[in-house]
PDB file of N, CA and C in Angstrom:
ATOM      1  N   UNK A   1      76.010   0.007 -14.772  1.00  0.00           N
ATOM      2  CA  UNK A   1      76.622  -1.300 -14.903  1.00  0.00           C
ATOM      3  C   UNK A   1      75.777  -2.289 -14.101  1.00  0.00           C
ATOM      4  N   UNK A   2      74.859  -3.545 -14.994  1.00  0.00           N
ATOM      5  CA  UNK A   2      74.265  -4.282 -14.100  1.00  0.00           C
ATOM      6  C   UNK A   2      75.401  -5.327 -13.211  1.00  0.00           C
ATOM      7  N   UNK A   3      74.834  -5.799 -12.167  1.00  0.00           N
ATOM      8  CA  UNK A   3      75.722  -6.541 -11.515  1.00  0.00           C
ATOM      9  C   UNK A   3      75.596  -7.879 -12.126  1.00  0.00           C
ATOM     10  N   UNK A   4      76.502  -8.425 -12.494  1.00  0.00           N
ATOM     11  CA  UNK A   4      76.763 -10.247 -12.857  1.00  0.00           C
ATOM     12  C   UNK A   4      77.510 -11.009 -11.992  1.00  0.00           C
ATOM     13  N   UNK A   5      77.908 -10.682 -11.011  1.00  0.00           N
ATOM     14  CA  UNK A   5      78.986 -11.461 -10.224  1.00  0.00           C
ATOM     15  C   UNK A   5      79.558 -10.853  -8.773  1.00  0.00           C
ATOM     16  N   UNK A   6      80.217 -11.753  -9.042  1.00  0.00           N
ATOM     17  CA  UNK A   6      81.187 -10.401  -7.520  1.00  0.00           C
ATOM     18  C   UNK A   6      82.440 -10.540  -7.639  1.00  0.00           C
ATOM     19  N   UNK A   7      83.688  -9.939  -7.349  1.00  0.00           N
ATOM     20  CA  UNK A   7      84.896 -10.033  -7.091  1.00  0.00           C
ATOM     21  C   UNK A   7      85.160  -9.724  -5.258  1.00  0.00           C
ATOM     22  N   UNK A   8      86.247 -10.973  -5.512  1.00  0.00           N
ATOM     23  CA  UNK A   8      87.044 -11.002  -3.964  1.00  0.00           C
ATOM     24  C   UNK A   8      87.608  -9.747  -3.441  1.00  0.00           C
ATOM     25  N   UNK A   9      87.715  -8.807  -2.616  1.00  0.00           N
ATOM     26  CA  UNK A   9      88.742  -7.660  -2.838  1.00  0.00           C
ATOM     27  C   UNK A   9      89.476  -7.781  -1.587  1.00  0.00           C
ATOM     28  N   UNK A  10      90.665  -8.438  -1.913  1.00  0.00           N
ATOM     29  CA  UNK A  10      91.713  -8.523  -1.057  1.00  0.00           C
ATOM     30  C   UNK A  10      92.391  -7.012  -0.057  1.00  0.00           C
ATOM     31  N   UNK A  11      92.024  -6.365   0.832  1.00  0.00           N
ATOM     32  CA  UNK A  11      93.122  -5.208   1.192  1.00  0.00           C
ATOM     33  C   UNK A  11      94.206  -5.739   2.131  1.00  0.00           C
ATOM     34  N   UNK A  12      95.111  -5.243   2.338  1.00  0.00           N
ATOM     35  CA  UNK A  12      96.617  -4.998   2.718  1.00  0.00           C
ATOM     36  C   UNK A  12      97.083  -4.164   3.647  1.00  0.00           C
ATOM     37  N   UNK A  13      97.566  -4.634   4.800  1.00  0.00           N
ATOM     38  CA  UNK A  13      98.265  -3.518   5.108  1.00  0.00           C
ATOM     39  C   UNK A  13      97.926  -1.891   5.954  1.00  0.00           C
ATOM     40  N   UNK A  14      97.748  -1.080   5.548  1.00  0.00           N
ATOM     41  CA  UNK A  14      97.533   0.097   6.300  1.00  0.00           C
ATOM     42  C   UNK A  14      96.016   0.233   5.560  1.00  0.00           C
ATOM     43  N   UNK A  15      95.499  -0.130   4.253  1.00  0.00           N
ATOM     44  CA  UNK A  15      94.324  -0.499   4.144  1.00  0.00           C
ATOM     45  C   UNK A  15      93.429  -1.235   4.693  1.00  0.00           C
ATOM     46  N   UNK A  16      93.604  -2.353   5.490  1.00  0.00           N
ATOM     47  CA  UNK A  16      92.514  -3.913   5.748  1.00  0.00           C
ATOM     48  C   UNK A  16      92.648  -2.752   7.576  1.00  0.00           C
ATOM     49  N   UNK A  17      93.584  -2.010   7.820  1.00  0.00           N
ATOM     50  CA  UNK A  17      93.730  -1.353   9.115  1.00  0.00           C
ATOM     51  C   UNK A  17      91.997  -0.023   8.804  1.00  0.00           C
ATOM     52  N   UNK A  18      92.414   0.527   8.159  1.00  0.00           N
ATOM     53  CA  UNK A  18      91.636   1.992   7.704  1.00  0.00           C
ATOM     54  C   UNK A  18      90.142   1.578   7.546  1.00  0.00           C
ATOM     55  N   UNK A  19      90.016   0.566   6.149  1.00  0.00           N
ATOM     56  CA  UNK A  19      88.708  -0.448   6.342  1.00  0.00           C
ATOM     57  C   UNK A  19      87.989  -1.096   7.575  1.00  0.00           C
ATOM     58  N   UNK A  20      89.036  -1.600   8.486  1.00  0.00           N
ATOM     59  CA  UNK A  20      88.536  -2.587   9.485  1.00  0.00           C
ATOM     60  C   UNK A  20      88.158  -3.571   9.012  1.00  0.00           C
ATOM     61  N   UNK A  21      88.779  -4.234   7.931  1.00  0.00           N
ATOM     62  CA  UNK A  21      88.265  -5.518   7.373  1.00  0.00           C
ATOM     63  C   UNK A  21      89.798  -6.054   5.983  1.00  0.00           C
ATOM     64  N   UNK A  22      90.075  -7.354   5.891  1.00  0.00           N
ATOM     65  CA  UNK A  22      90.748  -7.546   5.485  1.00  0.00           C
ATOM     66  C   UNK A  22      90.333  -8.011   3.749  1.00  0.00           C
ATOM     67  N   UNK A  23      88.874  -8.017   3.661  1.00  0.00           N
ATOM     68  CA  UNK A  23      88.425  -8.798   2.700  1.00  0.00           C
ATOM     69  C   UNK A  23      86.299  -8.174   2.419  1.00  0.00           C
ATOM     70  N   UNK A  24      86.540  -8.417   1.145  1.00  0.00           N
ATOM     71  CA  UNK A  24      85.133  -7.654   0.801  1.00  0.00           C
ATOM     72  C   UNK A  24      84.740  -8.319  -0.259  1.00  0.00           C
ATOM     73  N   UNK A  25      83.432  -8.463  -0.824  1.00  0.00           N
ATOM     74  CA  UNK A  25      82.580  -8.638  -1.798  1.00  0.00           C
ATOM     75  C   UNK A  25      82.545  -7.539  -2.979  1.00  0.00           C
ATOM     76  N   UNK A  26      82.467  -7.444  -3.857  1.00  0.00           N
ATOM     77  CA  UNK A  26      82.300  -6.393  -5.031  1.00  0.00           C
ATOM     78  C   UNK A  26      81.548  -6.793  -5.708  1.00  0.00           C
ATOM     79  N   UNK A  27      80.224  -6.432  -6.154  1.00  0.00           N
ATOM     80  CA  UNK A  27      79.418  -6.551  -7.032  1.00  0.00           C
ATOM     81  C   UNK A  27      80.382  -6.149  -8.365  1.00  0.00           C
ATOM     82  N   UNK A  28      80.736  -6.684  -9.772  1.00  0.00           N
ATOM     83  CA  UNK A  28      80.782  -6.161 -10.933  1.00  0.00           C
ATOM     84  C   UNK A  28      80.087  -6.916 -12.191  1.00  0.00           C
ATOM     85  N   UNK A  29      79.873  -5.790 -13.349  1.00  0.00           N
ATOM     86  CA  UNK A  29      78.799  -6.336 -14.358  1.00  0.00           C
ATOM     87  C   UNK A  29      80.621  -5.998 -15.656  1.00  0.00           C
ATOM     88  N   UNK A  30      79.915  -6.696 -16.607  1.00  0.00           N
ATOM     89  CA  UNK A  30      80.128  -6.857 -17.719  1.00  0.00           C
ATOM     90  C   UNK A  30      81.038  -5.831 -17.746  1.00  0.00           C
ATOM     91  N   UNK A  31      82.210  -6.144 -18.784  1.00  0.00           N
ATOM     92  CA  UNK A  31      83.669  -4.826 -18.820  1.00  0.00           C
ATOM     93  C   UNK A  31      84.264  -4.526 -17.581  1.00  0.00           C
ATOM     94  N   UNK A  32      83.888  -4.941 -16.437  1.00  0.00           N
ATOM     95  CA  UNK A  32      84.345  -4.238 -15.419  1.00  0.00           C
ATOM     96  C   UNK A  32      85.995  -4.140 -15.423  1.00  0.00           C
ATOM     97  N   UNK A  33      86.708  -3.094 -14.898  1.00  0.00           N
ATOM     98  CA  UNK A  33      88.164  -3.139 -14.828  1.00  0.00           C
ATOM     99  C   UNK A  33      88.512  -3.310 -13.637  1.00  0.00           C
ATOM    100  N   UNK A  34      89.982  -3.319 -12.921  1.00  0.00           N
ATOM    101  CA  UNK A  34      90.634  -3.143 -11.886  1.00  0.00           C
ATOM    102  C   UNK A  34      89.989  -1.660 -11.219  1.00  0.00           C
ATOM    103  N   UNK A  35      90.301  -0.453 -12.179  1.00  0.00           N
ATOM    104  CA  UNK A  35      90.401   0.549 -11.402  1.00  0.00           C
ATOM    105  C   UNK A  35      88.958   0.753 -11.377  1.00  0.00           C
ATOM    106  N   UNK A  36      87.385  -0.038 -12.160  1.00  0.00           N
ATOM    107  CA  UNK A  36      86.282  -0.070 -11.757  1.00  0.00           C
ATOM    108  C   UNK A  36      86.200  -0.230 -10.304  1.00  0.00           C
ATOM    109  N   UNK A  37      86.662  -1.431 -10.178  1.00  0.00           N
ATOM    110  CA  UNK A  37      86.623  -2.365  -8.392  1.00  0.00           C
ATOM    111  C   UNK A  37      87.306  -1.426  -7.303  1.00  0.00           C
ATOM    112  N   UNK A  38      88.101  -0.884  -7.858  1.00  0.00           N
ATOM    113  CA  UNK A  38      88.927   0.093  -6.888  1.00  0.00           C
ATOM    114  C   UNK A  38      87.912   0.782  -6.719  1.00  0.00           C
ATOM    115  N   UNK A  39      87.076   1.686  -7.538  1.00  0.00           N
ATOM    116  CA  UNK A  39      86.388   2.620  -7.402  1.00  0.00           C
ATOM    117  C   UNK A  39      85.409   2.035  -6.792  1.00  0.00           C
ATOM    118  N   UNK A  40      84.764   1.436  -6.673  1.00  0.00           N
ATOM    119  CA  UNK A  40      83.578   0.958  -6.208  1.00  0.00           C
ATOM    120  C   UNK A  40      83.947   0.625  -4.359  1.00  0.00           C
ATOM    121  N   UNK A  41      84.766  -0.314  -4.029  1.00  0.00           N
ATOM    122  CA  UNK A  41      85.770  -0.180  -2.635  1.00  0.00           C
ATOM    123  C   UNK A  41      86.080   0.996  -2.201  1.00  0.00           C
ATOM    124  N   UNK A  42      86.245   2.135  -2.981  1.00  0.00           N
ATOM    125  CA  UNK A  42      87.069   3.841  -2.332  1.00  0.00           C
ATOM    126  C   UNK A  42      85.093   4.345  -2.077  1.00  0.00           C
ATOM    127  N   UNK A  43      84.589   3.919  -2.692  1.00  0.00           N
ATOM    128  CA  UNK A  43      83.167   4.540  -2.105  1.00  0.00           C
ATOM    129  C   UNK A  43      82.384   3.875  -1.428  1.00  0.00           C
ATOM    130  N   UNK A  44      82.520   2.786  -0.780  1.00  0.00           N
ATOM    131  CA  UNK A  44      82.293   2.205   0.312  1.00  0.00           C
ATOM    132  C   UNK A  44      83.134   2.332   1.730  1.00  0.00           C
ATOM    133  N   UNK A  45      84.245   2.727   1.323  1.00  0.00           N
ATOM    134  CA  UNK A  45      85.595   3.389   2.324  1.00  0.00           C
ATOM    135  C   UNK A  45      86.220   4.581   2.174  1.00  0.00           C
ATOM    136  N   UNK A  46      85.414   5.377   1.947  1.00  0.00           N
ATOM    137  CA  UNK A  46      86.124   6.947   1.295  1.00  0.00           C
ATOM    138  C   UNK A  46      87.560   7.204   2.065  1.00  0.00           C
ATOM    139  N   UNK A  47      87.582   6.479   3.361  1.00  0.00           N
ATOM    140  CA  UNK A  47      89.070   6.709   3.939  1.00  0.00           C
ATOM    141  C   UNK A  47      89.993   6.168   3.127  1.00  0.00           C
ATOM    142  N   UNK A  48      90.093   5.353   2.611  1.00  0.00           N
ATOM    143  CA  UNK A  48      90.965   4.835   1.797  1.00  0.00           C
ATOM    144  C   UNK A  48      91.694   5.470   0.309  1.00  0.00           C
ATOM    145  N   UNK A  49      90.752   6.245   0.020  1.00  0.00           N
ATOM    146  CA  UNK A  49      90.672   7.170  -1.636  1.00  0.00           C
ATOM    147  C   UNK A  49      92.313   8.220  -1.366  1.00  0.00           C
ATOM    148  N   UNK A  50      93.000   8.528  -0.079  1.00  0.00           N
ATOM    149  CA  UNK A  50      94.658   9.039   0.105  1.00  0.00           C
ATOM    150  C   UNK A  50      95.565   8.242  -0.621  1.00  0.00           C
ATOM    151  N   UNK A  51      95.347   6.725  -0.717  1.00  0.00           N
ATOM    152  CA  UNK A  51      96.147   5.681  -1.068  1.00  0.00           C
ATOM    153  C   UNK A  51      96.174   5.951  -2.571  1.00  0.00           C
ATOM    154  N   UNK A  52      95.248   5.745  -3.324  1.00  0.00           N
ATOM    155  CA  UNK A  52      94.826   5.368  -4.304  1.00  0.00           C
ATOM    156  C   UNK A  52      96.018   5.747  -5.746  1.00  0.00           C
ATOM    157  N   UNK A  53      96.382   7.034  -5.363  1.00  0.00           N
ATOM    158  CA  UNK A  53      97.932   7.359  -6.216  1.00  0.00           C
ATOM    159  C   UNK A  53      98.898   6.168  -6.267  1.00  0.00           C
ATOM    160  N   UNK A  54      99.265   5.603  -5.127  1.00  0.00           N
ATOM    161  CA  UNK A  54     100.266   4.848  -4.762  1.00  0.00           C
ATOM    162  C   UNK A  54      99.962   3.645  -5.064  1.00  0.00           C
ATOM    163  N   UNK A  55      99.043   2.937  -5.122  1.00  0.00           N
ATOM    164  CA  UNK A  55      98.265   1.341  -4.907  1.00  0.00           C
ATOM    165  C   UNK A  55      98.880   0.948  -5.588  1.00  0.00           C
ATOM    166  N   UNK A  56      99.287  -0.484  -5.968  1.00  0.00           N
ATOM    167  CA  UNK A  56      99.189  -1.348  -6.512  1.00  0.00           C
ATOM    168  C   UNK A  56      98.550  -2.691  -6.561  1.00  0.00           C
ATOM    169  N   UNK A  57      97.989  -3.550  -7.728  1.00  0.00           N
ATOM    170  CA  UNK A  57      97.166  -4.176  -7.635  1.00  0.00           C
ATOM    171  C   UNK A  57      97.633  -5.812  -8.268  1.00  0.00           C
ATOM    172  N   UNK A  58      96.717  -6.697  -7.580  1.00  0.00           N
ATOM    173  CA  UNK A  58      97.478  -7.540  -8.561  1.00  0.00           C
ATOM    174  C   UNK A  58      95.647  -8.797  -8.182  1.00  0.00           C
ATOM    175  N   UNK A  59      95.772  -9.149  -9.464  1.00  0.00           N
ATOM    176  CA  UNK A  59      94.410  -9.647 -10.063  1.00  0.00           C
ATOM    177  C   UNK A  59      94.618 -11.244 -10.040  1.00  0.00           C
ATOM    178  N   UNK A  60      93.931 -12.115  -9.384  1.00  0.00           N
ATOM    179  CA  UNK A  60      94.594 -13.644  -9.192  1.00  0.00           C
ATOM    180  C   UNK A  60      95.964 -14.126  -9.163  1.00  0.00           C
ATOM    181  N   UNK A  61      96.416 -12.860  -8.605  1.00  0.00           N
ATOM    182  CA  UNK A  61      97.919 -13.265  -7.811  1.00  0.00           C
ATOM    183  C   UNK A  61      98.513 -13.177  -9.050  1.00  0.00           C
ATOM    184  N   UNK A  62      98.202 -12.198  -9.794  1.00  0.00           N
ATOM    185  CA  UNK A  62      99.473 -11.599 -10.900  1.00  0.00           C
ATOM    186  C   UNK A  62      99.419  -9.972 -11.159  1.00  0.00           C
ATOM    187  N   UNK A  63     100.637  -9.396 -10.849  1.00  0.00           N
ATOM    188  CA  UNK A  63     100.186  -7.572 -10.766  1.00  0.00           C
ATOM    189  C   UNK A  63      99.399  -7.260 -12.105  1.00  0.00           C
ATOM    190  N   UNK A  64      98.497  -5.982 -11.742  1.00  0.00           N
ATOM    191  CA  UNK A  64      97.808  -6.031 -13.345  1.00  0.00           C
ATOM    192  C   UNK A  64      97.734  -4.399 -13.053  1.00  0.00           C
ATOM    193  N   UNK A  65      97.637  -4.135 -14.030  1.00  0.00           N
ATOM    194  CA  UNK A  65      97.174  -2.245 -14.052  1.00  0.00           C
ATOM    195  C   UNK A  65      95.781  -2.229 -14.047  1.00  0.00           C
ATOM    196  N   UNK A  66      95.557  -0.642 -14.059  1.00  0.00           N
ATOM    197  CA  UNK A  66      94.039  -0.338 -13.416  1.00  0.00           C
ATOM    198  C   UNK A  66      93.040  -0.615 -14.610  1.00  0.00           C
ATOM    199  N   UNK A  67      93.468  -0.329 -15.637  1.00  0.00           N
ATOM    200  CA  UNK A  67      92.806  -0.932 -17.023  1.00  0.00           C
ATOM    201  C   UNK A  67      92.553  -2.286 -17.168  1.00  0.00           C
ATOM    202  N   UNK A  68      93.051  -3.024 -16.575  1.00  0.00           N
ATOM    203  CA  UNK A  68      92.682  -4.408 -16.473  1.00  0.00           C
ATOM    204  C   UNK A  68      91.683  -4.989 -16.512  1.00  0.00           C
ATOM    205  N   UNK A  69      91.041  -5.997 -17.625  1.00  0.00           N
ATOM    206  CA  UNK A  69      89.417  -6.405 -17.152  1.00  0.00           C
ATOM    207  C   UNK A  69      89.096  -7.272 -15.926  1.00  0.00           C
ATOM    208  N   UNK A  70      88.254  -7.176 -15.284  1.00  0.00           N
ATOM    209  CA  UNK A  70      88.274  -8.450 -14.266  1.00  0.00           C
ATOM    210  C   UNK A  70      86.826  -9.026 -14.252  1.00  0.00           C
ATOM    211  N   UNK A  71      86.659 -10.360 -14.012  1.00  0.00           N
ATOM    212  CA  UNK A  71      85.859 -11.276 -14.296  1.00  0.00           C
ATOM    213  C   UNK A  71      84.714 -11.630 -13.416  1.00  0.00           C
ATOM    214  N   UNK A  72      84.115 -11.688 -13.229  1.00  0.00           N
ATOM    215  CA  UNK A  72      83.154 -12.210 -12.193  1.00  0.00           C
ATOM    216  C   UNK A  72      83.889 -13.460 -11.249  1.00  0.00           C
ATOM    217  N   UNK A  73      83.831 -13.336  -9.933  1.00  0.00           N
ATOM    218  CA  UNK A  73      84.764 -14.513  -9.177  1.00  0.00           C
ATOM    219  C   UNK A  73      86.155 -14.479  -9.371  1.00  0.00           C
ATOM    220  N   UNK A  74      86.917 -13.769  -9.403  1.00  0.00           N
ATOM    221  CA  UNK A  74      88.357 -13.505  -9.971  1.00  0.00           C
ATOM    222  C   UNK A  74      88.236 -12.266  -8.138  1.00  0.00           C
ATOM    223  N   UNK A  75      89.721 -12.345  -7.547  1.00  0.00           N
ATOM    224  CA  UNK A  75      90.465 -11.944  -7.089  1.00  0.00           C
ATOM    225  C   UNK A  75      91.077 -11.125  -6.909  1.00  0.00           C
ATOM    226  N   UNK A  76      90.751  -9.527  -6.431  1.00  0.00           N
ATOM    227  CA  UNK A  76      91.056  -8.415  -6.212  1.00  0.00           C
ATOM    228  C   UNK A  76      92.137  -8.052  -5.620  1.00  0.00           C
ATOM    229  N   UNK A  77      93.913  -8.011  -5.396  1.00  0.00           N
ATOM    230  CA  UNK A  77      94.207  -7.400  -3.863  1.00  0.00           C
ATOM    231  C   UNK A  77      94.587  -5.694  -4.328  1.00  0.00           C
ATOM    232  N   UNK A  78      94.319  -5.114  -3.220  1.00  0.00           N
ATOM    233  CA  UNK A  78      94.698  -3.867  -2.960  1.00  0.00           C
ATOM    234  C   UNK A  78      96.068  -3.545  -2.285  1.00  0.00           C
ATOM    235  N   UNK A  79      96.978  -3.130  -2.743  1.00  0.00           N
ATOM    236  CA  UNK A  79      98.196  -3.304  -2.092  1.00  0.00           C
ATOM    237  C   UNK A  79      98.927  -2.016  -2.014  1.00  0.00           C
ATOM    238  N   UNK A  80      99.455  -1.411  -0.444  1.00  0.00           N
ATOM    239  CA  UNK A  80      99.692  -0.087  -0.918  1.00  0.00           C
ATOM    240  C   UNK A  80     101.593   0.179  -0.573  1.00  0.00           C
ATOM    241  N   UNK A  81     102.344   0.956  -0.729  1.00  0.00           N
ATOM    242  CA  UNK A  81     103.184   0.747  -0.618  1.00  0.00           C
ATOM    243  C   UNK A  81     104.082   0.392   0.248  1.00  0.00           C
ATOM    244  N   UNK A  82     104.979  -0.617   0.670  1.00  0.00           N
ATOM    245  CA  UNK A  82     105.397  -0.878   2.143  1.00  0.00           C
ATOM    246  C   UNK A  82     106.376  -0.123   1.980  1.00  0.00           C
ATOM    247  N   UNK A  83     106.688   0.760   3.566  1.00  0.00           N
ATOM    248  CA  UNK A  83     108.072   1.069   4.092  1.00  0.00           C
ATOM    249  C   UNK A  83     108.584   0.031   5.071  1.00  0.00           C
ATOM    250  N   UNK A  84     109.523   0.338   4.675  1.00  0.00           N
ATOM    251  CA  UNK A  84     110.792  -0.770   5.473  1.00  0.00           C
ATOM    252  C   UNK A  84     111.986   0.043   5.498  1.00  0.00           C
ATOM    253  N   UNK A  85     113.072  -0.340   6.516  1.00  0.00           N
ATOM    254  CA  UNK A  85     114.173   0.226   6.256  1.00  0.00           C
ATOM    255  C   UNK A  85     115.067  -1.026   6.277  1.00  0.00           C
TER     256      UNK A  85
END
């Protein structure tokens, strides 16, 4: 996949903790999906790849599934599940 762009990649939570960073760059080319960008983030942070069952995502601040296309300059977050009582 050549690179055309980049996406924002928002992490969350017990992620932006595990990362040490709240926010990242993603190179993606042409077709790229959600669960592309995911993948590309879990191999720059292999600590993170436990979550990845659970995640949810949401693509310019609207939830999207992992099939999702995403765009060059478009808005990644990584979001994993909150406990609360």
């Amino acid at each position: 996949m050549r690179a055309m762009g980049t996406v924002t990649v928002l992490l969350f939570a017990s992620l932006a903790e595990r990362a040490g960073t709240r926010r990242l760059e993603v190179p993606v080319g042409a077709g790229a999906t959600v669960g592309d960008v995911r993948d590309r983030v879990i191999e720059r942070f292999p600590q993170l790849a436990p979550a990845v069952p659970t995640l949810m995502y949401a693509l310019d601040e609207e939830y999207a599934r992992e099939d999702a296309p995403v765009a060059p300059g478009s808005t990644l977050a990584l979001i994993p599940p909150v406990s609360g009582g």
